[in-house]
N, C-alpha and C. Protein backbone atom coordinates (compact mmCIF):
# COMPACT_ATOMS: atom_id res chain seq x y z
N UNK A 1 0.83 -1.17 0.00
CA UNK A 1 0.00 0.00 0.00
C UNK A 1 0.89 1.25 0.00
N UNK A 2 0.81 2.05 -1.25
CA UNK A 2 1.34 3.58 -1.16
C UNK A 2 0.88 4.55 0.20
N UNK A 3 2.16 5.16 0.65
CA UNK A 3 1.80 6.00 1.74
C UNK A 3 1.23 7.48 1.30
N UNK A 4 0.51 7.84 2.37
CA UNK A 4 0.04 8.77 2.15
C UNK A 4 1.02 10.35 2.17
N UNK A 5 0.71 11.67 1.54
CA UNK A 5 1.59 12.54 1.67
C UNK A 5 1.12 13.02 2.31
N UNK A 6 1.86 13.90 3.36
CA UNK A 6 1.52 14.53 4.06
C UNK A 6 0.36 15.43 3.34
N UNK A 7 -0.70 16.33 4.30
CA UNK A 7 -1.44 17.53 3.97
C UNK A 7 -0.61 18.73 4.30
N UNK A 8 -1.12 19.72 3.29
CA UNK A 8 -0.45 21.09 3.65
C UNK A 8 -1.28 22.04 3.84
N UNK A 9 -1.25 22.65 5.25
CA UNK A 9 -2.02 23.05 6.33
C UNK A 9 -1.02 24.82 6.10
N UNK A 10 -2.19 25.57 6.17
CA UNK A 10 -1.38 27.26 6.63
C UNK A 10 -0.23 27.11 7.13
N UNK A 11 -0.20 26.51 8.34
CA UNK A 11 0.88 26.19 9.35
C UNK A 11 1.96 25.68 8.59
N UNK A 12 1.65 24.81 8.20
CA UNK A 12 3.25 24.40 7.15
C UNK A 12 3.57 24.60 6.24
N UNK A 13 2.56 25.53 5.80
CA UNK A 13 2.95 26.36 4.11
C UNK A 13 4.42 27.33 5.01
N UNK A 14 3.61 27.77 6.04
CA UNK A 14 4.38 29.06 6.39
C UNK A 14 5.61 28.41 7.23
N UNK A 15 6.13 27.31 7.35
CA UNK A 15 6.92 27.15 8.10
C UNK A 15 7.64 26.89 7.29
N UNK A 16 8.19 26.32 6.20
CA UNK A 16 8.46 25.70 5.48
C UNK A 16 9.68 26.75 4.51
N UNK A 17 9.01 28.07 4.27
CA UNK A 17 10.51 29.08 4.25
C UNK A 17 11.02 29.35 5.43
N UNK A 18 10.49 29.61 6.51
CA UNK A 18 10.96 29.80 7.63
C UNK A 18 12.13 28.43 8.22
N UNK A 19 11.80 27.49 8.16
CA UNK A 19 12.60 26.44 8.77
C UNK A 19 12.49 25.33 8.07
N UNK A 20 12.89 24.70 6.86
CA UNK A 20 12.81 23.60 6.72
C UNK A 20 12.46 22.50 7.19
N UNK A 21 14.27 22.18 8.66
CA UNK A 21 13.43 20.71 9.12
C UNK A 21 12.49 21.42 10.11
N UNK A 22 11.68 22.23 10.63
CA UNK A 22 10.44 22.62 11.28
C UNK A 22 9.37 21.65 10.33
N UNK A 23 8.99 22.33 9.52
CA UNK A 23 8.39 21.79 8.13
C UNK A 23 8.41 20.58 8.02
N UNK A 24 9.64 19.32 7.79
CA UNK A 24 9.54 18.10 8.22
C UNK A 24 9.62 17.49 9.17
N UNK A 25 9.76 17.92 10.37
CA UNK A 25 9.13 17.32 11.42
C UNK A 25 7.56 17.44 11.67
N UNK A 26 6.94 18.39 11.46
CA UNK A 26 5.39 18.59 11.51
C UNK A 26 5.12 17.81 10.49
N UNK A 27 5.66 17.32 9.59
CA UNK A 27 4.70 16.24 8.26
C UNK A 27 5.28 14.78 9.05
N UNK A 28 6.44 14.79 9.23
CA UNK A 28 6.41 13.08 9.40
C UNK A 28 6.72 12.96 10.56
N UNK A 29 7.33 14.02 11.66
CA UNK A 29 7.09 13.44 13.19
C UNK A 29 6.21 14.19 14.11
N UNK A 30 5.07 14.22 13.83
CA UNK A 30 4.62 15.42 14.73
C UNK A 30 4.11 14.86 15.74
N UNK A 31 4.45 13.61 16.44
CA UNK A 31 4.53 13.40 17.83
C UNK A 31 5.60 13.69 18.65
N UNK A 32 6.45 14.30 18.07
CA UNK A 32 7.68 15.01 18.80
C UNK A 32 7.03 16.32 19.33
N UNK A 33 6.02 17.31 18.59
CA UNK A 33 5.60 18.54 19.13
C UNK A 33 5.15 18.45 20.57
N UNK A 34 5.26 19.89 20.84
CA UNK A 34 4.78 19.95 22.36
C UNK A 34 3.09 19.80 22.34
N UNK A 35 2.86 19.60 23.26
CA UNK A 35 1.26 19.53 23.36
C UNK A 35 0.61 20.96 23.06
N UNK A 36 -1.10 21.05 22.77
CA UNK A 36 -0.72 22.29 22.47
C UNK A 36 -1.64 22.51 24.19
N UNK A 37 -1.45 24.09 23.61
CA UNK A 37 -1.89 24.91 25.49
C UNK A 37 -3.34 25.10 25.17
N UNK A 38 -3.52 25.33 26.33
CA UNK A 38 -5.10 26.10 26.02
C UNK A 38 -5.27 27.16 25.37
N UNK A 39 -3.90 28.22 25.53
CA UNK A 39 -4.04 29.18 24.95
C UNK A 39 -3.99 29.53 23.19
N UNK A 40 -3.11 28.60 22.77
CA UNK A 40 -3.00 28.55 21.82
C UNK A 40 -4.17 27.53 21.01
N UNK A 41 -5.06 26.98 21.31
CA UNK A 41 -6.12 26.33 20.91
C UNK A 41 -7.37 27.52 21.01
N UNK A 42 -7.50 28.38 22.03
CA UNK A 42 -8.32 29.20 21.62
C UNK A 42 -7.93 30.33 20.69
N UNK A 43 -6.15 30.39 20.15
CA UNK A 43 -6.24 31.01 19.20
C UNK A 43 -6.60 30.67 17.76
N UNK A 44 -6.65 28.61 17.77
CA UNK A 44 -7.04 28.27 16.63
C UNK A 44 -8.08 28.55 16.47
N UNK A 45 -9.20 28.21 17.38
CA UNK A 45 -10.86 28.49 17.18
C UNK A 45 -11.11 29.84 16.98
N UNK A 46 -10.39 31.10 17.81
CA UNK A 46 -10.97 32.27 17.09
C UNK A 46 -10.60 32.54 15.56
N UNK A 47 -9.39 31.39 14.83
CA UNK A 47 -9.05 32.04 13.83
C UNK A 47 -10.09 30.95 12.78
N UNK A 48 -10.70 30.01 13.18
CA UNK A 48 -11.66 29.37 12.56
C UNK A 48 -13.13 30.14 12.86
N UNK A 49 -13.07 30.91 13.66
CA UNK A 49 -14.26 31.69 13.73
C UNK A 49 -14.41 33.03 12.35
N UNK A 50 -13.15 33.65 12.79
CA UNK A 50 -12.67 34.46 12.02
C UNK A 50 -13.33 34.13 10.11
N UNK A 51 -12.37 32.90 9.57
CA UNK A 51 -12.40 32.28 8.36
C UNK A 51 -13.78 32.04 8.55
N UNK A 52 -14.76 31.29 9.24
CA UNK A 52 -16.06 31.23 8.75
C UNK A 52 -17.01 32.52 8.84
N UNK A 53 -16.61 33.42 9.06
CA UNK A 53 -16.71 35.07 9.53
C UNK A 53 -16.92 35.31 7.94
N UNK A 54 -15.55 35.24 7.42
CA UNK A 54 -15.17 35.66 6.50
C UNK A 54 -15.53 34.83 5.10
N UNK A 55 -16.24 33.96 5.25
CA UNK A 55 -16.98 33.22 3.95
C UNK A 55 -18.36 33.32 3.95
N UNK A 56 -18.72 34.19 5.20
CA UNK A 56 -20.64 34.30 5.16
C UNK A 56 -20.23 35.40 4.47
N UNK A 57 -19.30 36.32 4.46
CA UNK A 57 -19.60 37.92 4.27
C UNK A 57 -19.22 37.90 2.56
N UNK A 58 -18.48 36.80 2.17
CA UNK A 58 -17.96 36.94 0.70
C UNK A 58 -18.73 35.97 0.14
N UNK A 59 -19.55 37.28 -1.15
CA UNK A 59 -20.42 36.21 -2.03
C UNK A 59 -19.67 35.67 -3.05
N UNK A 60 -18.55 35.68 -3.09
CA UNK A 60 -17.85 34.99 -4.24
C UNK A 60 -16.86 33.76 -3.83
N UNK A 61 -16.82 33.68 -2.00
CA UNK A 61 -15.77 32.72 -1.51
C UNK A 61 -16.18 31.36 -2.01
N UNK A 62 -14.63 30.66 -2.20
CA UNK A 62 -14.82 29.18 -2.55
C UNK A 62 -13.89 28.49 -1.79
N UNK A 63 -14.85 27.60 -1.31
CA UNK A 63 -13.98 27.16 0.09
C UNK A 63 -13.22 25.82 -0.70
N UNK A 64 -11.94 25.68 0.16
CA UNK A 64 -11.35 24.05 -0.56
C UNK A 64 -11.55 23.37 0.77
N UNK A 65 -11.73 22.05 0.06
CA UNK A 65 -12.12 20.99 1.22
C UNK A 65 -11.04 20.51 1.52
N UNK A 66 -10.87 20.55 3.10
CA UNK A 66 -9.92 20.01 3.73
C UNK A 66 -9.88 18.22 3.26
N UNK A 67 -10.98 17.64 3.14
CA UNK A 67 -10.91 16.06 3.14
C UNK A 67 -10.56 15.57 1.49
N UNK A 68 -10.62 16.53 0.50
CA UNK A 68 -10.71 16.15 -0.83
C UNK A 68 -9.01 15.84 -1.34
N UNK A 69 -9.71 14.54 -1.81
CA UNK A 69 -8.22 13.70 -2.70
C UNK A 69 -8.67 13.63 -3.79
N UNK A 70 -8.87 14.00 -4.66
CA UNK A 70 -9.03 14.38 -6.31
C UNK A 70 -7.41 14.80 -6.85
């Protein structure tokens, strides 16, 4: 069975000039990361609040699906 490739997430678009092996450790070891905090989990949800904020207000947004393998 072919393995799967990693997904590329905001987070590792943007890490990825910034730090290389950052970048491959978040695709193939990211049980090495620290746990995350509380704090930084409510910065994910406000920024998922934010983005769905920001696709009621745009009549032209086209969302890409996180789950799609096409």
């Amino acid at each position: 069975m072919a393995s799967q490739l990693p997904r590329l997430s905001k987070t590792r678009f943007q890490a990825g000039p910034q730090c290389p092996k950052q970048l491959w450790l978040r695709c193939y070891r990211p049980e090495l990361a620290d746990p995350i905090s509380e704090a930084q989990q409510a910065v994910f949800d406000q920024g998922h609040r934010v983005g769905d904020l920001a696709r009621r207000l745009s009549a032209t947004c086209v969302s890409v699906c996180s789950t799609c393998t096409a």
